[in-house]
C-alpha atoms as a PDB file:
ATOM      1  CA  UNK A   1      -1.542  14.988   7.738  1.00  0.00           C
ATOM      2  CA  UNK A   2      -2.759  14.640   4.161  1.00  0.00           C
ATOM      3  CA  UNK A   3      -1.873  12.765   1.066  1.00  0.00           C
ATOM      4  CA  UNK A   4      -3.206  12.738  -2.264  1.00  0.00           C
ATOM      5  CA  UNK A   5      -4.403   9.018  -3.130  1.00  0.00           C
ATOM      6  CA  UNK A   6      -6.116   6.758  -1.161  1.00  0.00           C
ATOM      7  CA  UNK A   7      -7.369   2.543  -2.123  1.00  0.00           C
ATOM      8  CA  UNK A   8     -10.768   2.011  -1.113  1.00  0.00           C
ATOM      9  CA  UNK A   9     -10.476  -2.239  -0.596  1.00  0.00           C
ATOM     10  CA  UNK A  10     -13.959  -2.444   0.697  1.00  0.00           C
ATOM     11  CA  UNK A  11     -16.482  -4.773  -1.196  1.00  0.00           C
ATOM     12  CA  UNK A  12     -18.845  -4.817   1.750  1.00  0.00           C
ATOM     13  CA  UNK A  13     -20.015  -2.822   5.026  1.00  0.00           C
ATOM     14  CA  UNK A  14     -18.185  -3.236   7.713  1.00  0.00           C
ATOM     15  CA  UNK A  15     -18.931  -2.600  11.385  1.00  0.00           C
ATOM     16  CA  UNK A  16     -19.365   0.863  11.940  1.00  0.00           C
ATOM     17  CA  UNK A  17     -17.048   1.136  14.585  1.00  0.00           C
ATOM     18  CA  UNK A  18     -14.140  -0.391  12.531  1.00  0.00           C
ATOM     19  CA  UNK A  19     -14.760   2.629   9.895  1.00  0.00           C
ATOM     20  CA  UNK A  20     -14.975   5.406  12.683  1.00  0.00           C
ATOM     21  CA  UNK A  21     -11.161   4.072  14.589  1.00  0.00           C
ATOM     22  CA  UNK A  22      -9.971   3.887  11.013  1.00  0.00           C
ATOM     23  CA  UNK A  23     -11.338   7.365  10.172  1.00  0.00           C
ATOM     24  CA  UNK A  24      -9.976   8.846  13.098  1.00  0.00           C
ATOM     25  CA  UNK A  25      -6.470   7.484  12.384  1.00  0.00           C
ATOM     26  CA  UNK A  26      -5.285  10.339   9.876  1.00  0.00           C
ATOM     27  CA  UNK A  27      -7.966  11.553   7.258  1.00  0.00           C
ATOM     28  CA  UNK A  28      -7.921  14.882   5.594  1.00  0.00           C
ATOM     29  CA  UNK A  29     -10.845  16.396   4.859  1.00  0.00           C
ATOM     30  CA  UNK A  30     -10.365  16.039   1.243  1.00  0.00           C
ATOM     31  CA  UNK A  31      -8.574  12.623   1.130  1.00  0.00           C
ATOM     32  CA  UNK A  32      -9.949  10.853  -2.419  1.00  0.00           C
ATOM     33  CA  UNK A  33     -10.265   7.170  -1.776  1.00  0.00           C
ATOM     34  CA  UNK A  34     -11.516   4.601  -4.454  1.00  0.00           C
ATOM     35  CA  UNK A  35     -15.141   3.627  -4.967  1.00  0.00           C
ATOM     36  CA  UNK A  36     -16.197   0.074  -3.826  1.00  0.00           C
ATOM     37  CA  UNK A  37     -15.833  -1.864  -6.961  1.00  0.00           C
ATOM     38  CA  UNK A  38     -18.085  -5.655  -7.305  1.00  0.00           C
ATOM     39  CA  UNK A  39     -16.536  -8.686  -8.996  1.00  0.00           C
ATOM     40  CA  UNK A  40     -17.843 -11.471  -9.973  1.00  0.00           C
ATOM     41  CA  UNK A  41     -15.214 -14.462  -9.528  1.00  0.00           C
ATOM     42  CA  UNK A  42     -16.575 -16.542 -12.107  1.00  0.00           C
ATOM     43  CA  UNK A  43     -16.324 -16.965 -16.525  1.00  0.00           C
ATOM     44  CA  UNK A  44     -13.795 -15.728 -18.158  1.00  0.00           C
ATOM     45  CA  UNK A  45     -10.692 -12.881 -17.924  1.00  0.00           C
ATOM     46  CA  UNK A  46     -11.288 -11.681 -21.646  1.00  0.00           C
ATOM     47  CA  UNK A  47     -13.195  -8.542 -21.040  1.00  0.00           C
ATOM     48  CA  UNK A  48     -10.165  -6.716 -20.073  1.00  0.00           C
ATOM     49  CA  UNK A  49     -11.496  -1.973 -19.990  1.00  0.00           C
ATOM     50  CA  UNK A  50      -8.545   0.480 -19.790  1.00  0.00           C
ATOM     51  CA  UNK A  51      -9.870   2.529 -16.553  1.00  0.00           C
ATOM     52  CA  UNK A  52     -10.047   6.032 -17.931  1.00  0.00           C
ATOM     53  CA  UNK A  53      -8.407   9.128 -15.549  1.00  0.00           C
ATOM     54  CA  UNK A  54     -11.340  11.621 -14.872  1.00  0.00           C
ATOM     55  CA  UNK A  55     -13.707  12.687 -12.324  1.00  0.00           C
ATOM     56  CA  UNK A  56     -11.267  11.955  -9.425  1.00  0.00           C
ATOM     57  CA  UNK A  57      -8.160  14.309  -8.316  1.00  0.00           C
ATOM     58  CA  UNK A  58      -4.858  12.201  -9.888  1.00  0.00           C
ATOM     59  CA  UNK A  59      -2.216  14.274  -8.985  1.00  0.00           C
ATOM     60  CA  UNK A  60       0.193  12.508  -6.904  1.00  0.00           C
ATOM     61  CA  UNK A  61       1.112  15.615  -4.317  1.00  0.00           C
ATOM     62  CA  UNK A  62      -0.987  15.645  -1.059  1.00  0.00           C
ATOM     63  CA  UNK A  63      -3.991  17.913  -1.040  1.00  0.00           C
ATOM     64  CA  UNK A  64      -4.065  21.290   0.731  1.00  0.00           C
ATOM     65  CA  UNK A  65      -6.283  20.891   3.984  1.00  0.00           C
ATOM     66  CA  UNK A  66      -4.583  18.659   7.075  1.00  0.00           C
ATOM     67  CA  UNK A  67      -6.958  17.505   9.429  1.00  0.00           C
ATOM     68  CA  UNK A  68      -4.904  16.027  12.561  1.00  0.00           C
ATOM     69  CA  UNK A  69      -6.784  13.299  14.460  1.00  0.00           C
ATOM     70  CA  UNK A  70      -5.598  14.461  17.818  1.00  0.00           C
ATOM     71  CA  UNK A  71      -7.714  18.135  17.286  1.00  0.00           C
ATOM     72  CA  UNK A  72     -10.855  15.866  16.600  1.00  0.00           C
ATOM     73  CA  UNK A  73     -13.117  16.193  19.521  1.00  0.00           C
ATOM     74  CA  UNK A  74     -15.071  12.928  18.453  1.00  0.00           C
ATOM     75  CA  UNK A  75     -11.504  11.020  18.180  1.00  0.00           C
ATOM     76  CA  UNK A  76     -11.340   7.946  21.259  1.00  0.00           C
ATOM     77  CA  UNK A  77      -8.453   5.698  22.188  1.00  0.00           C
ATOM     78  CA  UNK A  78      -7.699   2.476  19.566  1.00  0.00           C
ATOM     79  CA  UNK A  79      -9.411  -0.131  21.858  1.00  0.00           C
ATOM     80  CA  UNK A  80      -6.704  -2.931  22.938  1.00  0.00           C
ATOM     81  CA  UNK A  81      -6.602  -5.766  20.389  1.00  0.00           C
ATOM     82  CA  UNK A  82      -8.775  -3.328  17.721  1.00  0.00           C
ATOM     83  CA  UNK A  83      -7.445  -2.581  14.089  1.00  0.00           C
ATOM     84  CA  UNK A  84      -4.370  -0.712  14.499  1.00  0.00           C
ATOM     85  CA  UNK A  85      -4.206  -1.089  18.256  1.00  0.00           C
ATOM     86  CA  UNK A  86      -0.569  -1.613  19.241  1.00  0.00           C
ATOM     87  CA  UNK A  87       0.826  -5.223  19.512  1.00  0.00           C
ATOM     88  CA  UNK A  88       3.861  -7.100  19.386  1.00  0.00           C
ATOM     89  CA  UNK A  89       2.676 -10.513  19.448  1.00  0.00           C
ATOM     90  CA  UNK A  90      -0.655 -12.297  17.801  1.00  0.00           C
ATOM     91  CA  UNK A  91      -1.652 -12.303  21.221  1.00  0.00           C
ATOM     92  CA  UNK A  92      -2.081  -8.948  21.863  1.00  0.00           C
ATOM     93  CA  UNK A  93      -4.787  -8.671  19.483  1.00  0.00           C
ATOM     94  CA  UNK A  94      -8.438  -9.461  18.912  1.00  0.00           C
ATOM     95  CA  UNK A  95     -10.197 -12.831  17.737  1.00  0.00           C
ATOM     96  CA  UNK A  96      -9.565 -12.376  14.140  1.00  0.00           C
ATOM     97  CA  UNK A  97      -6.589  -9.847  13.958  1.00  0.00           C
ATOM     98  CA  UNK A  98      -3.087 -10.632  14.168  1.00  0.00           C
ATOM     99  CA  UNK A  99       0.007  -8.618  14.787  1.00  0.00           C
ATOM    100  CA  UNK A 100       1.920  -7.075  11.699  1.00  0.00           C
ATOM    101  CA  UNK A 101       4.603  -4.640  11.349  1.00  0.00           C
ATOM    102  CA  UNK A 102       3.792  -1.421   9.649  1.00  0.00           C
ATOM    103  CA  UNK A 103       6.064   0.724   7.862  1.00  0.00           C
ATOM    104  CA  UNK A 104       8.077   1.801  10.357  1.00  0.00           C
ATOM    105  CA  UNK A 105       8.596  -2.034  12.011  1.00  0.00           C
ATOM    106  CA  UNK A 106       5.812  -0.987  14.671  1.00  0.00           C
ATOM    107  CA  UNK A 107       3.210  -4.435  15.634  1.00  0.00           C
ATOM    108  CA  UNK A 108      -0.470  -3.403  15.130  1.00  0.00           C
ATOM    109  CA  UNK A 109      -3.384  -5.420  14.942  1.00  0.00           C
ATOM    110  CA  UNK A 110      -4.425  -5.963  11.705  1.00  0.00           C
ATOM    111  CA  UNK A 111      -6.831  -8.770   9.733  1.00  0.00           C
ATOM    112  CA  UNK A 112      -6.415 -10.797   6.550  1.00  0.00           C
ATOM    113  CA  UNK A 113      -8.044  -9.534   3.639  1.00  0.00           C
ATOM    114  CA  UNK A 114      -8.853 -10.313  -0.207  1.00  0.00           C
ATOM    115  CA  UNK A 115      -8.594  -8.105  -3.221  1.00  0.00           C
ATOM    116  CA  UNK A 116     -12.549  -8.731  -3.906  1.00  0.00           C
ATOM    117  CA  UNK A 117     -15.089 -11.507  -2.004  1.00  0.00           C
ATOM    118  CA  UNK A 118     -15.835 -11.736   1.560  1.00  0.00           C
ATOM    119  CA  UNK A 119     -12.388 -10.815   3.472  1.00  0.00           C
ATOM    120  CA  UNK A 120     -12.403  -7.134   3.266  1.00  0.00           C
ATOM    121  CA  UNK A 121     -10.496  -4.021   4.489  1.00  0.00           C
ATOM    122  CA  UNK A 122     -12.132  -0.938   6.230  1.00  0.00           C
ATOM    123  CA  UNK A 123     -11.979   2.467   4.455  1.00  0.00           C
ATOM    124  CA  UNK A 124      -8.410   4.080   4.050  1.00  0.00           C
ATOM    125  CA  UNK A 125      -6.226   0.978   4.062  1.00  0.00           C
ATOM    126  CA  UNK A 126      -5.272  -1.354   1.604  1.00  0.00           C
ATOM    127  CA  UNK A 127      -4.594  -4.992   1.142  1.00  0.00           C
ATOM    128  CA  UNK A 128      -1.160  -5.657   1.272  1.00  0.00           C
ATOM    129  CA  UNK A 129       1.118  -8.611   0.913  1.00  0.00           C
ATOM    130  CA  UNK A 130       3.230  -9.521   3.543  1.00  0.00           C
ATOM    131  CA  UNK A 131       4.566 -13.028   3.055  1.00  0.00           C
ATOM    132  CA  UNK A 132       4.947 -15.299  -0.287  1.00  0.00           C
ATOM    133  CA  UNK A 133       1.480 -17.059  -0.143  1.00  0.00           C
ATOM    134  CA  UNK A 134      -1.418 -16.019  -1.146  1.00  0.00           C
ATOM    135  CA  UNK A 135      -3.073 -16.216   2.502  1.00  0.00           C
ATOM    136  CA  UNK A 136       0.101 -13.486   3.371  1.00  0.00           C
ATOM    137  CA  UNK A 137      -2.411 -10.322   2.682  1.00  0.00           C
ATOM    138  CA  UNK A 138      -3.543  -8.061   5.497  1.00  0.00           C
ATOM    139  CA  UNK A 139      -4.883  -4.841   5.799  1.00  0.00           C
ATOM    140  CA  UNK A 140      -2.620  -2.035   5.849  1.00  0.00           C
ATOM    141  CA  UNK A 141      -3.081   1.727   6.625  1.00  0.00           C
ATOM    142  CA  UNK A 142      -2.432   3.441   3.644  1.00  0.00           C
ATOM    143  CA  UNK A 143      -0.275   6.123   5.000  1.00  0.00           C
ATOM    144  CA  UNK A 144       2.033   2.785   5.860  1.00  0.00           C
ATOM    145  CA  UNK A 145       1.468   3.703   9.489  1.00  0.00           C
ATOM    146  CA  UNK A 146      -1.975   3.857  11.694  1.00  0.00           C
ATOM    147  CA  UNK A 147      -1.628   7.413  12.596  1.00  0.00           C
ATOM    148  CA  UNK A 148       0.547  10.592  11.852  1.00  0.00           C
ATOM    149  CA  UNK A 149       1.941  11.794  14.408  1.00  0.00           C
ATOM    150  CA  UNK A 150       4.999  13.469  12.972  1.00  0.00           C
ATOM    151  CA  UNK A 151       7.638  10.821  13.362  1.00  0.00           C
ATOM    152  CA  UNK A 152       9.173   8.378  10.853  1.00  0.00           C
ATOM    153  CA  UNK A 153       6.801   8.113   7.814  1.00  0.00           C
ATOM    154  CA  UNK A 154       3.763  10.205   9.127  1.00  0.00           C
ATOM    155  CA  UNK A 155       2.109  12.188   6.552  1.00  0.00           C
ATOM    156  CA  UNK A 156       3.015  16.027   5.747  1.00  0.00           C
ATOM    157  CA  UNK A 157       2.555  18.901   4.227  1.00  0.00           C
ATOM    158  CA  UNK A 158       5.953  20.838   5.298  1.00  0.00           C
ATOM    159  CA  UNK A 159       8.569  20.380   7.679  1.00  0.00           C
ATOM    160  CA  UNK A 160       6.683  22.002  10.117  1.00  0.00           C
ATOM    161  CA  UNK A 161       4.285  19.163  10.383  1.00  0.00           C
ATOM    162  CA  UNK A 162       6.940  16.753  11.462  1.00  0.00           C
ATOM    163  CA  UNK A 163       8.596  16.497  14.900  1.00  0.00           C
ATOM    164  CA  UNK A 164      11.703  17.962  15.610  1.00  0.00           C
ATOM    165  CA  UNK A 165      14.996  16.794  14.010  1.00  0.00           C
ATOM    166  CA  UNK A 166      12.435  15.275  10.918  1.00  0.00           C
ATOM    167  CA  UNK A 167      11.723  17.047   7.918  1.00  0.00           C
ATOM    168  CA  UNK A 168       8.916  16.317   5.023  1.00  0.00           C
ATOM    169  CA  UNK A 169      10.376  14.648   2.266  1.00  0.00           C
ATOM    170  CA  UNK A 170       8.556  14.475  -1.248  1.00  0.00           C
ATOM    171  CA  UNK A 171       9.917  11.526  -3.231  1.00  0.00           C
ATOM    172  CA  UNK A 172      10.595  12.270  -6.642  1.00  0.00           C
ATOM    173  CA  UNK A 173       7.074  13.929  -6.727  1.00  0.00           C
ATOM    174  CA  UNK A 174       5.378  11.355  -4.217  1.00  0.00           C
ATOM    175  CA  UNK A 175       3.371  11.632  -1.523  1.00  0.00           C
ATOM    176  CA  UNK A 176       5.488  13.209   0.982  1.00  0.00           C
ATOM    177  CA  UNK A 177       6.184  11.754   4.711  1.00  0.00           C
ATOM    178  CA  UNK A 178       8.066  12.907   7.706  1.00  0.00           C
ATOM    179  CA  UNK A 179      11.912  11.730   7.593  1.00  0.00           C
ATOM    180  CA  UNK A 180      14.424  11.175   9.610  1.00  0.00           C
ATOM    181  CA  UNK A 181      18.123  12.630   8.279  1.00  0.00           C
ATOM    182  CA  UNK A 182      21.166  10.105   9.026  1.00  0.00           C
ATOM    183  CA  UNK A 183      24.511   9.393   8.409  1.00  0.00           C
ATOM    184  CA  UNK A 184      24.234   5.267   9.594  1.00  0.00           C
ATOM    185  CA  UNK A 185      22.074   3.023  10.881  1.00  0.00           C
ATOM    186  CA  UNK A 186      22.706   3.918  14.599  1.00  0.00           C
ATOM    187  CA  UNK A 187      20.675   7.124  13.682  1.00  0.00           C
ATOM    188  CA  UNK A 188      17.569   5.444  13.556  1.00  0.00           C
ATOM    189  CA  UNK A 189      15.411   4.518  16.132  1.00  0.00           C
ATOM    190  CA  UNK A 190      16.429   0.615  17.305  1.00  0.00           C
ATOM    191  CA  UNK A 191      12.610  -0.092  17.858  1.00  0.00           C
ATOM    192  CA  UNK A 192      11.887   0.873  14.094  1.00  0.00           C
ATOM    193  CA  UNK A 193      13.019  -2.622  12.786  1.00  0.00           C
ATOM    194  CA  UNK A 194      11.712  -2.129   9.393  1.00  0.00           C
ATOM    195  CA  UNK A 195      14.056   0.834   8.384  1.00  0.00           C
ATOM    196  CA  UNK A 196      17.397   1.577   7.844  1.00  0.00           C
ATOM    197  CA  UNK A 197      19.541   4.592   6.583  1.00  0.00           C
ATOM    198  CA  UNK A 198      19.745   5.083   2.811  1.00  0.00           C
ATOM    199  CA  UNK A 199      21.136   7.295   0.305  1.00  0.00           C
ATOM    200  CA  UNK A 200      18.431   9.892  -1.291  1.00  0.00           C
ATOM    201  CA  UNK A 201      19.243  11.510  -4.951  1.00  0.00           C
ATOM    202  CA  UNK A 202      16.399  13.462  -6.681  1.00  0.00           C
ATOM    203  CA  UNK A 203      15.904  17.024  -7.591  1.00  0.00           C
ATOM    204  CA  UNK A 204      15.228  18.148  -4.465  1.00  0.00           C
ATOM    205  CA  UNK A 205      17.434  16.799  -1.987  1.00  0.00           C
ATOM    206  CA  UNK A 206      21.047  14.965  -1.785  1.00  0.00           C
ATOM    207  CA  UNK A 207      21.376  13.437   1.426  1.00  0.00           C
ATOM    208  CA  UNK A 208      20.828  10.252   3.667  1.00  0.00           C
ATOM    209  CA  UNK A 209      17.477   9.359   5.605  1.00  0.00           C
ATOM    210  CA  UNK A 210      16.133   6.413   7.708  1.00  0.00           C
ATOM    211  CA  UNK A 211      13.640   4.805   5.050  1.00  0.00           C
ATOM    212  CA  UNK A 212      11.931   1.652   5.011  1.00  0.00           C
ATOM    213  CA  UNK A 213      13.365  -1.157   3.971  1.00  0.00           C
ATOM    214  CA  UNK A 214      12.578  -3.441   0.697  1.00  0.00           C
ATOM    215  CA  UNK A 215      14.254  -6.537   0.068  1.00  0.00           C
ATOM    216  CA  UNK A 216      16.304  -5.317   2.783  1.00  0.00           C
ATOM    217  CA  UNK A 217      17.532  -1.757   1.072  1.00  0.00           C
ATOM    218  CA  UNK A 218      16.599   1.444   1.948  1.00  0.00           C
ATOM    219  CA  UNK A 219      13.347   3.003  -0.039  1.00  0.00           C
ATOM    220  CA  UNK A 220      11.674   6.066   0.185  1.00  0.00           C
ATOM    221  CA  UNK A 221       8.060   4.577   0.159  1.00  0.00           C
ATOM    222  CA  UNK A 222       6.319   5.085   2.923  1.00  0.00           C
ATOM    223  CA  UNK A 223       2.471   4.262   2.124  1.00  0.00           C
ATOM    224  CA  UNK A 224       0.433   2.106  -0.869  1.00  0.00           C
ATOM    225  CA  UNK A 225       1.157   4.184  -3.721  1.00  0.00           C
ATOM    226  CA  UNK A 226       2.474   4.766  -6.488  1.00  0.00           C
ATOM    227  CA  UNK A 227       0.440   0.757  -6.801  1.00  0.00           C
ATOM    228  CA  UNK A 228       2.470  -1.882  -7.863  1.00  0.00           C
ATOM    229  CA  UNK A 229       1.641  -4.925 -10.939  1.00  0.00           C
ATOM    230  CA  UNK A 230      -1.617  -6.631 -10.169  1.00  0.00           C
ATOM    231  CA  UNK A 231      -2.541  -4.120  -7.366  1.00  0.00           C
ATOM    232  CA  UNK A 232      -5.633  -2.704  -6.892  1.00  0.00           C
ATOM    233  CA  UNK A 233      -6.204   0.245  -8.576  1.00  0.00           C
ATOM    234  CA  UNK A 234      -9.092   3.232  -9.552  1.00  0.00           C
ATOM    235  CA  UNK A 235      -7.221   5.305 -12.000  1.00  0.00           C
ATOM    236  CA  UNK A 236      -4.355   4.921 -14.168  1.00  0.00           C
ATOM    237  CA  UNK A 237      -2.385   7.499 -12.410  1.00  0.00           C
ATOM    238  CA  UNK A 238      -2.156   5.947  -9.408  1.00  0.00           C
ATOM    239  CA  UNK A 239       0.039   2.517 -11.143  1.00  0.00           C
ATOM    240  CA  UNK A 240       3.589   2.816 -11.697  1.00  0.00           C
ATOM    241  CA  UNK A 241       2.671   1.202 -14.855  1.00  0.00           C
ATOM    242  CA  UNK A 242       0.650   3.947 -15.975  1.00  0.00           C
ATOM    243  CA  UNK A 243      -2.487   1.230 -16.738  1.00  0.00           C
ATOM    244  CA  UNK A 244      -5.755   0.632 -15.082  1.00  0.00           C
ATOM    245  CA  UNK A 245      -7.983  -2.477 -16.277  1.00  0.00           C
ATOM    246  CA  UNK A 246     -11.274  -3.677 -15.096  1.00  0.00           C
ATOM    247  CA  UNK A 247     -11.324  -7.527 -15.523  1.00  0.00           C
ATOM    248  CA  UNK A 248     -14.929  -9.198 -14.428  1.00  0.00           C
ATOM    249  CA  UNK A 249     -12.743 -11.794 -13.082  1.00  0.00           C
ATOM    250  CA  UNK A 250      -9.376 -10.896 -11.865  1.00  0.00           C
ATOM    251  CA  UNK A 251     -10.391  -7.289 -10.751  1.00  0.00           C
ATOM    252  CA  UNK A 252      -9.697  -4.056 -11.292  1.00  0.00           C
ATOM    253  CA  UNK A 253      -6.069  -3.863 -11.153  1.00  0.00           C
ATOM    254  CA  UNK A 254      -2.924  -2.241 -12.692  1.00  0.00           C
ATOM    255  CA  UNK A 255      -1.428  -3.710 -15.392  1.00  0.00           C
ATOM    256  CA  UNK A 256       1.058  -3.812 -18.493  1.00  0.00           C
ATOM    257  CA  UNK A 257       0.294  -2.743 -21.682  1.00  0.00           C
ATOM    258  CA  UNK A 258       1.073  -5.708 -23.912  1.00  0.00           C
ATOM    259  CA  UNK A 259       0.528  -7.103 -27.876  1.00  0.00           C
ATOM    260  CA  UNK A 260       1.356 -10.323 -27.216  1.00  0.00           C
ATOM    261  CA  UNK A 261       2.170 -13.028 -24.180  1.00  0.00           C
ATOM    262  CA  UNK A 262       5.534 -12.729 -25.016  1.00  0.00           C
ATOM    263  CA  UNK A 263       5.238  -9.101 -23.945  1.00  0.00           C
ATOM    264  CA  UNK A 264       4.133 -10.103 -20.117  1.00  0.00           C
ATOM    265  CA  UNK A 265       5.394 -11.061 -16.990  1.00  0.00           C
ATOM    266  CA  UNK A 266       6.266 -15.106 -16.395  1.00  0.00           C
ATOM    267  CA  UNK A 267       2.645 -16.310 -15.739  1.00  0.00           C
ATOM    268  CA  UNK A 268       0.407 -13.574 -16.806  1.00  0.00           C
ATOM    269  CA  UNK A 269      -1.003 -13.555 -20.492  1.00  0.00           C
ATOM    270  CA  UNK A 270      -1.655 -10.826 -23.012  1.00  0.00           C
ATOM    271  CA  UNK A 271      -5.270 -10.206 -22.818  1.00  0.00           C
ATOM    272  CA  UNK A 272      -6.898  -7.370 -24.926  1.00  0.00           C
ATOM    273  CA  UNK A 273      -3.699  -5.356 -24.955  1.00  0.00           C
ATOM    274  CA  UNK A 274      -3.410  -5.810 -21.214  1.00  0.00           C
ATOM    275  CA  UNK A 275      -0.969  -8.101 -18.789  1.00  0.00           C
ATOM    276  CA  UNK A 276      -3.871 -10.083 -16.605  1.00  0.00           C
ATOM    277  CA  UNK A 277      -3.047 -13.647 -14.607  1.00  0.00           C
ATOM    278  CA  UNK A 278      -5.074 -16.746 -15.253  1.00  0.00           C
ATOM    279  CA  UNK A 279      -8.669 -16.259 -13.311  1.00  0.00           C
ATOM    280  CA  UNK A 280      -7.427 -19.766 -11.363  1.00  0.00           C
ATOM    281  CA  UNK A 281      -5.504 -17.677  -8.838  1.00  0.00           C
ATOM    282  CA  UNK A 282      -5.926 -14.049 -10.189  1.00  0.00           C
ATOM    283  CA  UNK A 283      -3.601 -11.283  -8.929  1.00  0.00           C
ATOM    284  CA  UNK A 284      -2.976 -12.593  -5.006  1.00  0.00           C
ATOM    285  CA  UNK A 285      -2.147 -15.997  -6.889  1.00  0.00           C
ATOM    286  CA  UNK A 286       0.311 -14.431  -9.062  1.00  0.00           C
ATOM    287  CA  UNK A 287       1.876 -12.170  -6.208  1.00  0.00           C
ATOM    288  CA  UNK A 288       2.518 -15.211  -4.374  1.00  0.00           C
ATOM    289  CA  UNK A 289       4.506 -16.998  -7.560  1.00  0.00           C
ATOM    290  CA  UNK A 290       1.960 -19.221  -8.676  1.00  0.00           C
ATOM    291  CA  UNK A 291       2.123 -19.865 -12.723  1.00  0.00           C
ATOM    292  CA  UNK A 292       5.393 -17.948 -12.382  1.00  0.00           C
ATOM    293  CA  UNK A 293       8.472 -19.887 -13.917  1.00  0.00           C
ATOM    294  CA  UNK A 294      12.158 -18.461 -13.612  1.00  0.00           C
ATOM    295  CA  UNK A 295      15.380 -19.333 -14.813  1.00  0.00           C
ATOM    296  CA  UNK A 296      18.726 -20.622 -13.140  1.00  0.00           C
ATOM    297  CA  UNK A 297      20.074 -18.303 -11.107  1.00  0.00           C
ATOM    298  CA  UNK A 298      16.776 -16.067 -10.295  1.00  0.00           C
ATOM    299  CA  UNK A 299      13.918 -16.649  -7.471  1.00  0.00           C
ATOM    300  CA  UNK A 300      10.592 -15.813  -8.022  1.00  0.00           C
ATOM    301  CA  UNK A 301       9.751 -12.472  -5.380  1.00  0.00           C
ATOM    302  CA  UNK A 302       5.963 -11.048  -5.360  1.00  0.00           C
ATOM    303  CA  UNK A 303       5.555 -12.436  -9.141  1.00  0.00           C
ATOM    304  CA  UNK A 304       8.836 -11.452 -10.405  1.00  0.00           C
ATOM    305  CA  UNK A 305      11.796 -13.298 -11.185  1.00  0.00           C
ATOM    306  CA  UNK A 306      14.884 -12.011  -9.360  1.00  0.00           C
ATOM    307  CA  UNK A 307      18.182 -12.354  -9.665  1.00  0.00           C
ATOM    308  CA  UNK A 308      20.238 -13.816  -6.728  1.00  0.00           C
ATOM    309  CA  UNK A 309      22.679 -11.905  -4.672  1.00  0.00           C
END
């Protein structure tokens, strides 16, 4: 199955045989994934470049070819304990993975990574946060599971790419993933802890599907994108905010267009017409609340001040 984005998280090689399981996991052929990008973790966070769309494919719909893994006659078995080999305790995994749950609530063996420096993530996943401190960050496919297969969250082109009773569901013009229709919770698979039955409204569809679940409601977002404040980014298409910088410091990340402090997110400050936070803890510092200050009545969640239930 294909989709149209990918975040390249790599700063430098890794074992070859971590990129060829990854690889084999769900690629299409034409699948555009970032470049490796170097930063420097040192001076200052002034030098703050807009990332200009161009060269690269932006469009957020998923290309044309599919390339399934299990047709690949070079494709092997996930060793036991590998990245992305099935888990459901710490245990089960490698010296230097540990067991997290991916989109659909599934364990797989994953590792911790960093936005830039020496903790990296293999070709076509991302670093994602999981917890509320900055150590919480782990590798992640991007499809937000290891391989499509045509359940729950898979990658698609059309329904036909989806097992049966699942159809391929394009959210409000996002990458599109397999779906499961519902009328409760009962209709979802009990082993798929991580999703629930939601309500769906676009221009497309009107109906209910088992989605994962985000501060424990329903979402349809199965995979990385569109990329979040302070995430990673290679073009300004791919960030919800619509901005790409390049700091030498903090990254390159999406931001907020800004004119002054007042302008930016609790913690982050206004720097040449961008939203960047302090170099002292950079993005993965601010997604874990650090510098971030909210009033009575709200908790801080992933940088953002929330109100209570």
């Amino acid at each position: 199955m294909s989709f149209g984005f990918a975040c390249l998280l790599c700063l430098k090689p890794v074992d070859l045989a971590v990129i060829v399981q990854s690889m084999r996991m769900y690629l299409p052929r034409r699948l555009l994934f970032f470049s490796v990008f170097l930063l420097v973790a040192c001076g200052s966070s002034s030098e703050a470049e807009p990332v200009a769309d161009g060269g690269a494919e932006t469009t957020t719909t998923p290309s044309e070819d599919v390339c399934d893994p299990s047709t690949d006659d070079n494709s092997a078995p996930v060793a036991p304990g590998a990245m992305c080999a099935g888990c459901t305790t710490d245990a089960d995994c490698g010296d230097g993975y540990d067991c997290l749950p991916d989109a659909r609530g599934i364990g797989f063996c994953t590792s911790r990574c960093d936005y830039f420096g020496e903790t990296i993530c293999p070709r076509w996943f991302y670093c994602k946060q999981f917890g509320n401190t900055s150590l919480d960050f782990y590798c992640s496919p991007l499809a937000g599971v290891c391989e499509s297969d045509g359940n729950d969250c898979s990658t698609c082109e059309t329904d036909t790419d989806c097992n049966d009773g699942l159809i391929c569901y394009e959210p409000l013009g996002d990458i599109r993933f397999c779906a499961r229709p519902c009328e409760d919770n009962d209709d979802c698979p009990s082993e798929y802890t991580s999703m629930a039955c939601g309500s769906v409204i676009d221009t497309t569809l009107t109906t209910s599907l088992c989605m994962p679940k985000e501060l424990g409601i329903p979402t349809p977002k199965c995979g990385a994108l569109p990329l979040g404040f302070c995430e990673p980014c290679e073009t300004a298409g791919q960030c919800s905010t619509g901005l790409c910088v390049s700091s030498p410091n903090v990254g390159q990340v999406c931001s907020k267009p800004c004119e002054s402090t007042s302008d930016c997110p609790s913690g982050t400050d206004c720097v040449q017409n961008a939203c960047l936070p302090p170099v002292a803890y950079g993005c993965q510092g601010f997604l874990s609340c650090l510098g971030v200050t909210c009033i009575a009545g709200e908790e801080c969640y992933r940088g953002f001040c929330l109100s209570g239930p």
